[in-house]
C-alpha atoms as a PDB file:
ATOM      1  CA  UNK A   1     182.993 -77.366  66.795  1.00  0.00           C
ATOM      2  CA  UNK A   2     182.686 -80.892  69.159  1.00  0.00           C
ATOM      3  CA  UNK A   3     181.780 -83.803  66.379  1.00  0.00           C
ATOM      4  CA  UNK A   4     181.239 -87.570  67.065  1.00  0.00           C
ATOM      5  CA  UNK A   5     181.077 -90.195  64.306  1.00  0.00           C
ATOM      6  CA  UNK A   6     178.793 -93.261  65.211  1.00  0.00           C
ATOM      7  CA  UNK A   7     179.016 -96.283  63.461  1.00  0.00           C
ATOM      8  CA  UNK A   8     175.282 -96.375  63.523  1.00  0.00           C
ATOM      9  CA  UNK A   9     172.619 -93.923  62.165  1.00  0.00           C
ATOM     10  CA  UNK A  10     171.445 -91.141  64.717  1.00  0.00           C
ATOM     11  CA  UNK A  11     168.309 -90.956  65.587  1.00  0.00           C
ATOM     12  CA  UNK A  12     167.835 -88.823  68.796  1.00  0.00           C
ATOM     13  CA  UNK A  13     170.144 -86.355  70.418  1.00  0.00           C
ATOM     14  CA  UNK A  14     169.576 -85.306  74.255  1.00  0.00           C
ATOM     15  CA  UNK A  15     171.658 -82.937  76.448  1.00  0.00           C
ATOM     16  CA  UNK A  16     171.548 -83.938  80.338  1.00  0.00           C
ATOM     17  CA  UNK A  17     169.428 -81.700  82.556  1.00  0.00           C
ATOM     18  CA  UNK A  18     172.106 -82.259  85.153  1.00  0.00           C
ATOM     19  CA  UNK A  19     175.386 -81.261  83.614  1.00  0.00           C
ATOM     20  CA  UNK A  20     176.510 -79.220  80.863  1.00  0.00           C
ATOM     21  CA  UNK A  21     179.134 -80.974  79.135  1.00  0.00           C
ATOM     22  CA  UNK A  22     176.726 -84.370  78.837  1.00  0.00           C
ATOM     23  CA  UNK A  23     174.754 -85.842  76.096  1.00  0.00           C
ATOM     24  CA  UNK A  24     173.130 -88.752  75.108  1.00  0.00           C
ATOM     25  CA  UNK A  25     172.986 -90.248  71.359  1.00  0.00           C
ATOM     26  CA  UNK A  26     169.819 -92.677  70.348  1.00  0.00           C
ATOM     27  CA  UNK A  27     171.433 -95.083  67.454  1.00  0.00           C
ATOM     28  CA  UNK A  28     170.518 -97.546  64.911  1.00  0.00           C
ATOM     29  CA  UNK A  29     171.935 -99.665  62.388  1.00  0.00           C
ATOM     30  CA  UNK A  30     170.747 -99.798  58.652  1.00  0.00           C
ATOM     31  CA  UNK A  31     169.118 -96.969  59.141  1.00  0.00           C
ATOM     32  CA  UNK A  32     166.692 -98.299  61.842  1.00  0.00           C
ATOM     33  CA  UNK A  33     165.275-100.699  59.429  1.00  0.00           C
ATOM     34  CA  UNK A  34     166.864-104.002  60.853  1.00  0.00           C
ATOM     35  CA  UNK A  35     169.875-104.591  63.270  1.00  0.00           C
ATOM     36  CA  UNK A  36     171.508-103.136  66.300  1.00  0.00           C
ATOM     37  CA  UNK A  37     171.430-100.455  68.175  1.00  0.00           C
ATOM     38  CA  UNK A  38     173.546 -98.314  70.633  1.00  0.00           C
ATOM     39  CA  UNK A  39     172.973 -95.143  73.302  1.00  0.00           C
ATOM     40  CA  UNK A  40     176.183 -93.436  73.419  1.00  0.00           C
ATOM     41  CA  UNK A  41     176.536 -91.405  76.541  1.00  0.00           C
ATOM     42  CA  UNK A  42     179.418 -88.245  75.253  1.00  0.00           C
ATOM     43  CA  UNK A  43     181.120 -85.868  76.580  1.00  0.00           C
ATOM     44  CA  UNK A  44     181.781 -82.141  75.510  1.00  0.00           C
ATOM     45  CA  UNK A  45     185.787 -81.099  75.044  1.00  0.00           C
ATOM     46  CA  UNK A  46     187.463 -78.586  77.475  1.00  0.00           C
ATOM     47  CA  UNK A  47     188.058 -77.023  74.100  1.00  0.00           C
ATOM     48  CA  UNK A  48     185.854 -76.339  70.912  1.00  0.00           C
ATOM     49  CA  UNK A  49     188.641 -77.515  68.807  1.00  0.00           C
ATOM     50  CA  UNK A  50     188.566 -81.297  70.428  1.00  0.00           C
ATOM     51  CA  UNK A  51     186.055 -84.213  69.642  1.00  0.00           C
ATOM     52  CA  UNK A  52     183.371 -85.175  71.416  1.00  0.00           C
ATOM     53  CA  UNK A  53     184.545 -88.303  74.045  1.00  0.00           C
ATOM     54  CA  UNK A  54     182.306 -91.076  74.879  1.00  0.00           C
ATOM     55  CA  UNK A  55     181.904 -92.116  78.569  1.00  0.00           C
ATOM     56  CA  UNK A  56     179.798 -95.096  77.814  1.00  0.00           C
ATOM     57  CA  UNK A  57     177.990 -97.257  75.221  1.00  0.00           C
ATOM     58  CA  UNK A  58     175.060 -99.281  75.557  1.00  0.00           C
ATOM     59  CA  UNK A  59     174.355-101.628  73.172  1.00  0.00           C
ATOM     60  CA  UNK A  60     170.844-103.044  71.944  1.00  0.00           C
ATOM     61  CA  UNK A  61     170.001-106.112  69.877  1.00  0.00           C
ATOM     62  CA  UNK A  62     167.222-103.608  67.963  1.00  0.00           C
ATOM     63  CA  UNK A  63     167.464 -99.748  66.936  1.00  0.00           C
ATOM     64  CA  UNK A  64     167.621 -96.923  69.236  1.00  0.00           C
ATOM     65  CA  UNK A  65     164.834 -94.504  68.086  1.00  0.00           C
ATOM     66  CA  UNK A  66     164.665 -92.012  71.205  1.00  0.00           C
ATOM     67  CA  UNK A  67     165.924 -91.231  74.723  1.00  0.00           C
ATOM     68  CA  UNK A  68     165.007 -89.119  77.994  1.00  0.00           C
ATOM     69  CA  UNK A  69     167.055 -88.360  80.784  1.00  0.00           C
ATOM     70  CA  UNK A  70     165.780 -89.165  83.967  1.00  0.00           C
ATOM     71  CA  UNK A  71     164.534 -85.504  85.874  1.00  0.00           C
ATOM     72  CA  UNK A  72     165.332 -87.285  89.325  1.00  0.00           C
ATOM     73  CA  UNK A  73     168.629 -89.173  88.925  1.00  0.00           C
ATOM     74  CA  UNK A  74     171.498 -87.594  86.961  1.00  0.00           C
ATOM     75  CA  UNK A  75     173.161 -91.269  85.217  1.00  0.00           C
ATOM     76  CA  UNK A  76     169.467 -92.427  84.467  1.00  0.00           C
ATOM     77  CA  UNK A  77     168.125 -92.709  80.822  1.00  0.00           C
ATOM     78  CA  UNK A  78     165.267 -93.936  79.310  1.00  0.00           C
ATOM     79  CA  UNK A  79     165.388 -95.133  75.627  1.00  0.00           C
ATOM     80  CA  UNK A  80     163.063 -96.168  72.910  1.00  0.00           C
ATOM     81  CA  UNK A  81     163.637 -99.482  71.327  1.00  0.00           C
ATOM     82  CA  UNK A  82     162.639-100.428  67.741  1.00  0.00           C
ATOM     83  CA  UNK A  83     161.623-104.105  69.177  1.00  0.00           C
ATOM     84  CA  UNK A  84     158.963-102.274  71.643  1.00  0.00           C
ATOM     85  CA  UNK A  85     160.487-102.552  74.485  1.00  0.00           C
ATOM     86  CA  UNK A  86     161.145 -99.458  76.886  1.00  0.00           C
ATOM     87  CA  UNK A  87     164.851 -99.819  78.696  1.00  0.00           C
ATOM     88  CA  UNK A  88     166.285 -98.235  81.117  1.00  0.00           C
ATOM     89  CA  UNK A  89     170.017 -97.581  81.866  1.00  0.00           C
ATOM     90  CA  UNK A  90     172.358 -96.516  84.785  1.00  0.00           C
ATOM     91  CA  UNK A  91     175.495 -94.670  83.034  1.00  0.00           C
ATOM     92  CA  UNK A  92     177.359 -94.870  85.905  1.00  0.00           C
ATOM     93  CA  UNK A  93     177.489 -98.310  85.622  1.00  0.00           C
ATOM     94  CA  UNK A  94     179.200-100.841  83.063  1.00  0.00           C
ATOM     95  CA  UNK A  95     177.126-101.938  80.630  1.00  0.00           C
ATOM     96  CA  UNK A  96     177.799-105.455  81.791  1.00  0.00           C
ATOM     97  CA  UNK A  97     175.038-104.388  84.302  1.00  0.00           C
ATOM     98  CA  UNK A  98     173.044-102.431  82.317  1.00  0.00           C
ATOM     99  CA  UNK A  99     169.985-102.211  81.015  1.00  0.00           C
ATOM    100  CA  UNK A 100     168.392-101.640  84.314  1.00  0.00           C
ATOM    101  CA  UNK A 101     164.905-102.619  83.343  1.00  0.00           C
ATOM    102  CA  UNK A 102     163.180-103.827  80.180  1.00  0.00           C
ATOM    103  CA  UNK A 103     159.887-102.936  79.828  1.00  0.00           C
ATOM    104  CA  UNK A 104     157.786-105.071  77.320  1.00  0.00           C
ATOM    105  CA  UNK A 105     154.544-103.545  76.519  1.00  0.00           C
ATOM    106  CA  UNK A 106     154.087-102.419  73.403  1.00  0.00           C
ATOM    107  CA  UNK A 107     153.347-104.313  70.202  1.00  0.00           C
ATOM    108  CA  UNK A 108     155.530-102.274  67.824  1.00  0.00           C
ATOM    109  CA  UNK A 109     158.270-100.230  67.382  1.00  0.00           C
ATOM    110  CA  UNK A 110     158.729 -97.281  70.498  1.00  0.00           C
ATOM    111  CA  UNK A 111     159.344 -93.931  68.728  1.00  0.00           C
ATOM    112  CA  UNK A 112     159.295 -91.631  71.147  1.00  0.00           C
ATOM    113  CA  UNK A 113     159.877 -91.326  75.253  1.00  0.00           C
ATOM    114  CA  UNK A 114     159.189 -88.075  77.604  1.00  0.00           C
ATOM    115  CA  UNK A 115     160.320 -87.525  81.002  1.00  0.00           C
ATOM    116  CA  UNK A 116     158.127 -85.879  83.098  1.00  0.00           C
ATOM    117  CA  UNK A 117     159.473 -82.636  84.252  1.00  0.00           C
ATOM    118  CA  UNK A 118     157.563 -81.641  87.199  1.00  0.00           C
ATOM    119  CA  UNK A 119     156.472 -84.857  88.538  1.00  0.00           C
ATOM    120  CA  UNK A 120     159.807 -86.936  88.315  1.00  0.00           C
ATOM    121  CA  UNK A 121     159.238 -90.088  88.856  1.00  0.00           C
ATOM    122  CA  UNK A 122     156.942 -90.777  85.723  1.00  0.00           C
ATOM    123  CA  UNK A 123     157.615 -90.908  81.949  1.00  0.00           C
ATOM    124  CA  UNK A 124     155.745 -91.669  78.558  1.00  0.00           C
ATOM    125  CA  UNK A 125     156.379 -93.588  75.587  1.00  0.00           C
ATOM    126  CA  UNK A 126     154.400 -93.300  72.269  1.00  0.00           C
ATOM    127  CA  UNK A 127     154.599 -96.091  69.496  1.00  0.00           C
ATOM    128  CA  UNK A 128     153.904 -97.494  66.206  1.00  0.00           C
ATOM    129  CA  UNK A 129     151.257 -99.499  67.959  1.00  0.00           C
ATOM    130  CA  UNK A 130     149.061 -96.421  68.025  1.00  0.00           C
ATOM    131  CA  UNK A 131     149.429 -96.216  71.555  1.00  0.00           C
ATOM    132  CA  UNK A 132     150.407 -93.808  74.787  1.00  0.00           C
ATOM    133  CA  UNK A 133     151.990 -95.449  77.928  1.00  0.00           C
ATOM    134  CA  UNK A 134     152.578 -94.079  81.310  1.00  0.00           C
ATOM    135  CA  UNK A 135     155.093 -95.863  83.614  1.00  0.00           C
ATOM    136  CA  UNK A 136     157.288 -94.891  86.954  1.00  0.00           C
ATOM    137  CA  UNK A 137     160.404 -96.131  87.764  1.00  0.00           C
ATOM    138  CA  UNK A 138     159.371 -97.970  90.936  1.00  0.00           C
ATOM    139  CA  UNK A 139     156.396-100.580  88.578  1.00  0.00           C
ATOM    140  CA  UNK A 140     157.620-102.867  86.554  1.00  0.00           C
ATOM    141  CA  UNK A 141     153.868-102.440  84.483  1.00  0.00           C
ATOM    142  CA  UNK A 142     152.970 -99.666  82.600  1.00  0.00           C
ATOM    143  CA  UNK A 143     149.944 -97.576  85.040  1.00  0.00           C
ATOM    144  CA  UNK A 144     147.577 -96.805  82.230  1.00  0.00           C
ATOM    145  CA  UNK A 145     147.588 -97.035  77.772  1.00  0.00           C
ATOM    146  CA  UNK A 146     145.635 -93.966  75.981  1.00  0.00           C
ATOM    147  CA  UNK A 147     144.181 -95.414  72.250  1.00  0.00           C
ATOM    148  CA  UNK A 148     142.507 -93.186  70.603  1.00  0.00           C
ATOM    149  CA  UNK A 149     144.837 -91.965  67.767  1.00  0.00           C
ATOM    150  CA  UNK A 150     144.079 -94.323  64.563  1.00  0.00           C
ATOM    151  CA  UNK A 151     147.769 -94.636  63.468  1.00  0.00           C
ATOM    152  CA  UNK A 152     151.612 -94.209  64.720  1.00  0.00           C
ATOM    153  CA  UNK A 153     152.278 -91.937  67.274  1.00  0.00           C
ATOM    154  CA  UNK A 154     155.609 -90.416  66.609  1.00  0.00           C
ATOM    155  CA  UNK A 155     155.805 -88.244  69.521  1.00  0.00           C
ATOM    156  CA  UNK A 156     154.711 -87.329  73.306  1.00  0.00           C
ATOM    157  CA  UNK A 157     155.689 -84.790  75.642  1.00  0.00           C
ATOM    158  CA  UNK A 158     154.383 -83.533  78.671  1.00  0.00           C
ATOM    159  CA  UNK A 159     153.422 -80.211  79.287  1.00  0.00           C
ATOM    160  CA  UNK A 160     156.217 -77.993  81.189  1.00  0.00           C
ATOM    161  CA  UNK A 161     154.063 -76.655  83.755  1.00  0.00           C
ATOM    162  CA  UNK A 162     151.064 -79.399  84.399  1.00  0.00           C
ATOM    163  CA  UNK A 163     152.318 -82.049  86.028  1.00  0.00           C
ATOM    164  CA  UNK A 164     149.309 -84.278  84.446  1.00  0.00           C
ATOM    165  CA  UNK A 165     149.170 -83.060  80.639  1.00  0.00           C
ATOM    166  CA  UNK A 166     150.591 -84.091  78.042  1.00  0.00           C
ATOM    167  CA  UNK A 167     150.714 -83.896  74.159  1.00  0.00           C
ATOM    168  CA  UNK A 168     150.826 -86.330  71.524  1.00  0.00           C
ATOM    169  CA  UNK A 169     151.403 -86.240  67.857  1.00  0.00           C
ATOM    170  CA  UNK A 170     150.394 -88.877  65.333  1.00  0.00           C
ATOM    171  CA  UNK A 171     150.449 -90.513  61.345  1.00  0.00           C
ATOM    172  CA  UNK A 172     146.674 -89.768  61.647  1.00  0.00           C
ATOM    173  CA  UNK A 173     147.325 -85.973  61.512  1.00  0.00           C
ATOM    174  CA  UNK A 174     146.215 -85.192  65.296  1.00  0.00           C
ATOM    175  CA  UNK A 175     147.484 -83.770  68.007  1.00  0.00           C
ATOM    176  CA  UNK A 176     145.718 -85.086  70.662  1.00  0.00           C
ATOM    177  CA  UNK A 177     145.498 -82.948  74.234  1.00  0.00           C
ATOM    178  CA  UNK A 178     145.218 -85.606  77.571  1.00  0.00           C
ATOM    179  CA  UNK A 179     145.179 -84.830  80.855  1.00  0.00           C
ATOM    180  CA  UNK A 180     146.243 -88.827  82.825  1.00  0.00           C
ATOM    181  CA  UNK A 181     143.259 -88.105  85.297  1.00  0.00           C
ATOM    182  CA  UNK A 182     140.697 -88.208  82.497  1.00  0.00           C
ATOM    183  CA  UNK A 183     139.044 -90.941  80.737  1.00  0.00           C
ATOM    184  CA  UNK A 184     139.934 -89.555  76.904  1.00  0.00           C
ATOM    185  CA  UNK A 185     141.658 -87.058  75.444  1.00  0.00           C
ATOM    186  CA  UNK A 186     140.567 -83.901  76.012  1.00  0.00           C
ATOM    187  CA  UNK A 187     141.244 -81.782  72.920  1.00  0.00           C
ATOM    188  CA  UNK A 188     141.883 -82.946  69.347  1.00  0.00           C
ATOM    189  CA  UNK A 189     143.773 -80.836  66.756  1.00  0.00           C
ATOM    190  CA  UNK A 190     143.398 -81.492  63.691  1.00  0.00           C
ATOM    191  CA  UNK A 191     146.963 -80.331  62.951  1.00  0.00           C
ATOM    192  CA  UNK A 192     147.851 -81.162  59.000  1.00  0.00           C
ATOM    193  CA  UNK A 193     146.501 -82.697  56.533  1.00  0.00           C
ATOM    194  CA  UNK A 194     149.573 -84.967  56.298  1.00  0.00           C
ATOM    195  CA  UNK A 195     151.320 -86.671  59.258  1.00  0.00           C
ATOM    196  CA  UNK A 196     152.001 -85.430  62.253  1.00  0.00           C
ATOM    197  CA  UNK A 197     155.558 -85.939  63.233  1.00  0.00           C
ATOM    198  CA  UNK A 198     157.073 -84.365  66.376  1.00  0.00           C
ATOM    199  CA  UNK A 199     155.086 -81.860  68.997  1.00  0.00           C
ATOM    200  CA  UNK A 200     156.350 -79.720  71.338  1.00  0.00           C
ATOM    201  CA  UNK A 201     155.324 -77.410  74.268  1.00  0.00           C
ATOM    202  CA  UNK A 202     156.104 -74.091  74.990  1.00  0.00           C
ATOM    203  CA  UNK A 203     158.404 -73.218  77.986  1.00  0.00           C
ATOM    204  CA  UNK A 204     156.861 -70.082  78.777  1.00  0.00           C
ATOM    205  CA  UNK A 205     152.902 -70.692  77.563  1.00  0.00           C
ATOM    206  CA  UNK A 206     151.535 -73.732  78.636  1.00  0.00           C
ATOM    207  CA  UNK A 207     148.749 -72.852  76.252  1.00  0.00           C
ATOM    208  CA  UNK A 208     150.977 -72.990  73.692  1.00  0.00           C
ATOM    209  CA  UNK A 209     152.004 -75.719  71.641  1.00  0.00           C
ATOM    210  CA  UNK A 210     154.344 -76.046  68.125  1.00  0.00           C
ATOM    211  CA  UNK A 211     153.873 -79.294  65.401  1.00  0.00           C
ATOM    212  CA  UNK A 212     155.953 -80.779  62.592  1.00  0.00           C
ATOM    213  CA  UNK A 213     154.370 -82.328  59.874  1.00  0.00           C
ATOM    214  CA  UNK A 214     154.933 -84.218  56.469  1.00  0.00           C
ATOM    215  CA  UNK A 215     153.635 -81.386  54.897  1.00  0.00           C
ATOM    216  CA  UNK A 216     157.101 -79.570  55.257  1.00  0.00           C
ATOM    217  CA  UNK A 217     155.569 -77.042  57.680  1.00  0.00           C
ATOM    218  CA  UNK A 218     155.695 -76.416  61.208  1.00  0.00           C
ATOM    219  CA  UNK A 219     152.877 -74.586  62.915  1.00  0.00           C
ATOM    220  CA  UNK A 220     151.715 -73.150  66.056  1.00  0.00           C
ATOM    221  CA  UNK A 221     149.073 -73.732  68.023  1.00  0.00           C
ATOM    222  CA  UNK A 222     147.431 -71.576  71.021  1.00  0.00           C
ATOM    223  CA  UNK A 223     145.062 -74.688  72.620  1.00  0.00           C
ATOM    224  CA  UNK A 224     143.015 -72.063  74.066  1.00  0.00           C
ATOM    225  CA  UNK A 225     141.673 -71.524  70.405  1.00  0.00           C
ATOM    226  CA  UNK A 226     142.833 -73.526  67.957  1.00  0.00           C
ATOM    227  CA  UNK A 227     140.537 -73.608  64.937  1.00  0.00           C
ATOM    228  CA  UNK A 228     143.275 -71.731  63.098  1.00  0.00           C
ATOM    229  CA  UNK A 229     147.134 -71.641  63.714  1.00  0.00           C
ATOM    230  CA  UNK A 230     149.034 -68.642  65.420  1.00  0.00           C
ATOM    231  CA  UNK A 231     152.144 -68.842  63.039  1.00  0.00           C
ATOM    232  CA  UNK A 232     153.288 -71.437  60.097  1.00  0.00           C
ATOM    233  CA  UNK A 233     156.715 -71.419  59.502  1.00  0.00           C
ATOM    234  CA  UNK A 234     157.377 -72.613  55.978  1.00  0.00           C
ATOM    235  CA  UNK A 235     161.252 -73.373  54.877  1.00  0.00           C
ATOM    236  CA  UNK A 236     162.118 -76.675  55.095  1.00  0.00           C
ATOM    237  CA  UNK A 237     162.311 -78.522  51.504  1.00  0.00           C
ATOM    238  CA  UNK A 238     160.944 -81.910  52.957  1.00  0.00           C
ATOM    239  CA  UNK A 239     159.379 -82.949  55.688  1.00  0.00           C
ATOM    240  CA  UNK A 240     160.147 -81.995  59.398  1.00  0.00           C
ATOM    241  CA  UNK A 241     161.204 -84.752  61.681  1.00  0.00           C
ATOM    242  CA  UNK A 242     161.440 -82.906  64.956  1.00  0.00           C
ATOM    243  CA  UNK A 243     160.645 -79.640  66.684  1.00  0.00           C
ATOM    244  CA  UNK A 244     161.485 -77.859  70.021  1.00  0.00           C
ATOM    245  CA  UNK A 245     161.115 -75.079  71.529  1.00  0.00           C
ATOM    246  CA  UNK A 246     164.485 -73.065  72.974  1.00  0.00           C
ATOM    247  CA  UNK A 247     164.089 -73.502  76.798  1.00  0.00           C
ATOM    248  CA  UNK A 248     165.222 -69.780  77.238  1.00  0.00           C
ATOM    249  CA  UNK A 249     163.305 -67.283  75.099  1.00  0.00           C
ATOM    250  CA  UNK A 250     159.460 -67.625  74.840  1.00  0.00           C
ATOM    251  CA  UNK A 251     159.891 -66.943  70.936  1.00  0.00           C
ATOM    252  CA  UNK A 252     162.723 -69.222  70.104  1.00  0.00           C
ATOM    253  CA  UNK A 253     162.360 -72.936  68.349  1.00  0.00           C
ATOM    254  CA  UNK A 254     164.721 -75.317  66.656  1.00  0.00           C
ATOM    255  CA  UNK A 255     163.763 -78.125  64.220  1.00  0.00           C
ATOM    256  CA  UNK A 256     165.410 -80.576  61.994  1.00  0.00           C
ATOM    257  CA  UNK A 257     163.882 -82.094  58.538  1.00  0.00           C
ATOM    258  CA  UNK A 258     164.888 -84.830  55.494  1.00  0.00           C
ATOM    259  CA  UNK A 259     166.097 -81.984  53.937  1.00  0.00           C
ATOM    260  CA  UNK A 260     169.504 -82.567  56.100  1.00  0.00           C
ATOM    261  CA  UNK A 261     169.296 -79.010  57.865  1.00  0.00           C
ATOM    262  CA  UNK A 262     168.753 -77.335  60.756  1.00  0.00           C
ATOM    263  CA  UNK A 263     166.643 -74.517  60.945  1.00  0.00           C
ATOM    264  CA  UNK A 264     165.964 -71.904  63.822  1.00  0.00           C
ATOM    265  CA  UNK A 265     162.704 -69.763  63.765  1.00  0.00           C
ATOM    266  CA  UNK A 266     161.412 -66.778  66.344  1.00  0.00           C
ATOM    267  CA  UNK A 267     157.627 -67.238  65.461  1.00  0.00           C
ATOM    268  CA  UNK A 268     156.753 -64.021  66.627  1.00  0.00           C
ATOM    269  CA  UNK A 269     158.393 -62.355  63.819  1.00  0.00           C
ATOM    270  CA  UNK A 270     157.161 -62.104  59.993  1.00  0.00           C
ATOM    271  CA  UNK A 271     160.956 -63.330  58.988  1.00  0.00           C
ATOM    272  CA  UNK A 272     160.285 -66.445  61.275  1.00  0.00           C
ATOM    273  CA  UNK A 273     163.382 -68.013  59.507  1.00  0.00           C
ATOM    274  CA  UNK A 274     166.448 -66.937  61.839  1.00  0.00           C
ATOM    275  CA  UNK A 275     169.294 -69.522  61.152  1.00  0.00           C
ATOM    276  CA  UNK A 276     170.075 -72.333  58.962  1.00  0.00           C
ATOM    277  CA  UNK A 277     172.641 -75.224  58.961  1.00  0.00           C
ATOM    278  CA  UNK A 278     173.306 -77.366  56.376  1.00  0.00           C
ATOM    279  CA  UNK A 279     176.146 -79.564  58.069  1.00  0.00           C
ATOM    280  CA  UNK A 280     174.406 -82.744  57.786  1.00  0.00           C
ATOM    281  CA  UNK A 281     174.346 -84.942  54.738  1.00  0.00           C
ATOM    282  CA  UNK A 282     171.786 -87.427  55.261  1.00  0.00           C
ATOM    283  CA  UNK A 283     168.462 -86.837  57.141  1.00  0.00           C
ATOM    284  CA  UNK A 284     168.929 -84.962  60.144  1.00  0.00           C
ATOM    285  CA  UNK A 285     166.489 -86.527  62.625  1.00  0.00           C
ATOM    286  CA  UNK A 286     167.596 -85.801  66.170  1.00  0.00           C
ATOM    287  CA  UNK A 287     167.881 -82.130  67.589  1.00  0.00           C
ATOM    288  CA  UNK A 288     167.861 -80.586  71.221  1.00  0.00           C
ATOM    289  CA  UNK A 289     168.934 -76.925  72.976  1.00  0.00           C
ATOM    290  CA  UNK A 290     170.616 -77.506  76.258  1.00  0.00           C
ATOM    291  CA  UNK A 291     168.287 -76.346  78.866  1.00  0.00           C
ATOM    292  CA  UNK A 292     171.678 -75.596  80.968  1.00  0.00           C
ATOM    293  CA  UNK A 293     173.859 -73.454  78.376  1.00  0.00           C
ATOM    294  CA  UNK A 294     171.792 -70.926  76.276  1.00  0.00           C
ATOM    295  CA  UNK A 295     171.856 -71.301  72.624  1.00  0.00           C
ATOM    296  CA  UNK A 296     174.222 -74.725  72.822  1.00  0.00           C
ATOM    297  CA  UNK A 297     172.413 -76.877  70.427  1.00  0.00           C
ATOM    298  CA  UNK A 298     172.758 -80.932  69.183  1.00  0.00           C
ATOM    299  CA  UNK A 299     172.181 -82.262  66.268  1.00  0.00           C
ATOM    300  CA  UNK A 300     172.620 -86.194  64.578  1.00  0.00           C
ATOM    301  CA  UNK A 301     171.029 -87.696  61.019  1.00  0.00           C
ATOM    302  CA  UNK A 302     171.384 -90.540  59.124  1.00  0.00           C
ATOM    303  CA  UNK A 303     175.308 -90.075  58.222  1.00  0.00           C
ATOM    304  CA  UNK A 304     176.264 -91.269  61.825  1.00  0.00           C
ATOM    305  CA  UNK A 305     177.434 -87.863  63.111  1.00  0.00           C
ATOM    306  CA  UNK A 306     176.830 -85.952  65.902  1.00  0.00           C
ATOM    307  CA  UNK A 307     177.167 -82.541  66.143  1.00  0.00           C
ATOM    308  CA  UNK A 308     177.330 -79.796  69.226  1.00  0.00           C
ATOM    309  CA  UNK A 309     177.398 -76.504  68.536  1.00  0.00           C
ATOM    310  CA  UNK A 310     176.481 -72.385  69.579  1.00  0.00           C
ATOM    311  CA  UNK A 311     173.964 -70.580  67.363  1.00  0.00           C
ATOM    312  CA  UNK A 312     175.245 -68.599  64.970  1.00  0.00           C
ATOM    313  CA  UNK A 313     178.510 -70.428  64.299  1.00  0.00           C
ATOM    314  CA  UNK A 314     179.031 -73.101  61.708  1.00  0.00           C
ATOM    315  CA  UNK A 315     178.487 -76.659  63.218  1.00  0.00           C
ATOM    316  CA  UNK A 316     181.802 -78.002  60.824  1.00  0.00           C
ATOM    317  CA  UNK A 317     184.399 -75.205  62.086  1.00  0.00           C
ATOM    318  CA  UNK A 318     187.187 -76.914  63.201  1.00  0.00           C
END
C-alpha cells in the first residue's frame, strides 16, 4: 500500500474533496511540543506498489496540528497552527508565495479547523484558548468567537446538512450544539466524564452525532434525545484521538487512538468492532475516508508516516 515518511510527526491527514489521488498531511516537529512545522500536499501512485509523491511542502515556523480543504477552490487549504494563527495556502502556487493569509486571533495553540460544506465560503477553528471562531475567505477578521466551553476545544465541525450548525468538542467533557445565528449554544452534552477529544457528524442523520473521549470510548449521540447514548463502542486500549464517520454508509465510522491503531466500527451492530490496524507505531492521531473513493482511508501518528490504504487490506503490504 501508498506510504510517505515525514520528517516531522503527523498530526492530521485530509483527502481532497476535489480529486481522488490528493491528500494533505498536517506536521510537526518534536512531537508538536516546540519547533517547525510542514503541510505536505501528496499524491497517490498509478500503482499500489509505488510511494506516495509529494507535489508541495509548506513550511511553518510552529507545528501543524490540523487542516481543511477549501469546499470552493480545489488548491485551497486551511491549516491549524500551534502559534494560533489560522493560514491559508494556494497549492498551486510555490511556497515562495504562500501562505496566502495569516490569521492572528487566537491566544493559544489552533487544534482543530472545519470547512463548511454547504455554505463554502466559511470555516471554523477551535483552540486551546477555549474558544470557537468563524471566518470567510474574503475578511481578514474573524465574524464572530463562541466562549462558553471552560477548557480546550479540540475539535469543531459543522453539521453536513445545516449550513449554520455546528459541533464542538472540549477538555471540559462537553459537546456543545451552536447554531452561528444564536446568541449561545444551544444544546450541551455532557459527553464523558473525561475529555472530550474529537466529534463528528453523521452523513446521513443530521441528528446524529459520534464523540471520542479520554475515557478510551467512543459514543453516539442522537441530539434529539440525548440523556443517554445510542451506542458505546469500547476497544481501543487508550484514549481516542479522532473519530469520523464513513461518508458512504449511514452505519460506518473510523477512529484512531494512543494505542497506535486504527479501528473501524458499524454502530448499528452488537459486534460494533469491524476492522483493526495496527500499522502504526507511535500514536496514531490523524485519520480520514475519502469522500470520493469508498472505503480508501488515511492514516499518520507520531512515527512520521503516512499511510493510504482500502479497508480490509493491510496498510504495510508492499
Amino acid at each position: 500500500m501508498p506510504l510517505f515518511k515525514t520528517p516531522f510527526n503527523g498530526y492530521s491527514v485530509k483527502f481532497s474533496p476535489f480529486y481522488e489521488s490528493r491528500l494533505a498531511v498536517a506536521t510537526a516537529q518534536n512531537f508538536g511540543i516546540l519547533g517547525n512545522g510542514r503541510v505536505h500536499v501528496l499524491s497517490l501512485p498509478p500503482s499500489p506498489s509505488l510511494p506516495l509523491s509529494e507535489l508541495v511542502a509548506f513550511d511553518t515556523a510552529d507545528g501543524v496540528y490540523d487542516l481543511a480543504w477549501s469546499e470552493s477552490h480545489d488548491s485551497l487549504l486551511v491549516a491549524a497552527i500551534a502559534d494560533g494563527s489560522v493560514k491559508l495556502f494556494d497549492t498551486a502556487l510555490p511556497p515562495t508565495q504562500n501562505p496566502l493569509r495569516s490569521l492572528q486571533e487566537h491566544t493559544r495553540e489552533v487544534h482543530s479547523v472545519d470547512y463548511n460544506p454547504t455554505r463554502r465560503d466559511s470555516f471554523i477553528t477551535s483552540s486551546w484558548d477555549d474558544t470557537i471562531k468563524l471566518w470567510t475567505l474574503d475578511r481578514p477578521a474573524s465574524i464572530r468567537t463562541f466562549k462558553e466551553h471552560a477548557y480546550c476545544v479540540y475539535s469543531a465541525v459543522w453539521n453536513p446538512r445545516h449550513t449554520d450548525v455546528f459541533a464542538s468538542a472540549s477538555g471540559d467533557c462537553t459537546v456543545r450544539i451552536w447554531d452561528v445565528r444564536e446568541p449561545g449554544s444551544t444544546m450541551i452534552i455532557p459527553g464523558h466524564d473525561f475529555e472530550i477529544l474529537s466529534c463528528d457528524w453523521n452523513k446521513y442523520d443530521d441528528c446524529c452525532i459520534a464523540t471520542a473521549s479520554v475515557d478510551k470510548s467512543i459514543r453516539v449521540w442522537d441530539v434529539r434525545s440525548y440523556r443517554t447514548p445510542i451506542a458505546v463502542l469500547n476497544g481501543h486500549g487508550y484514549a481516542v484521538r479522532k473519530v469520523k464517520f464513513s461518508p458512504h454508509h449511514r452505519n460506518l465510522m473510523v477512529s484512531c487512538s494512543y494505542d497506535m491503531t486504527v479501528c473501524m466500527w458499524d454502530f448499528m451492530v452488537e459486534d460494533a468492532l469491524v476492522g483493526r490496524y495496527d500499522h502504526h507505531t507511535e500514536f496514531a492521531v490523524g485519520v480520514d475516508m475519502s469522500v470520493l473513493v469508498e472505503g480508501l482511508l488515511a492514516s499518520t501518528g507520531w512515527d512520521e508516516l503516512v499511510y493510504v490504504w482500502q479497508h480490509g487490506t493491510d496498510p504495510r503490504a508492499p
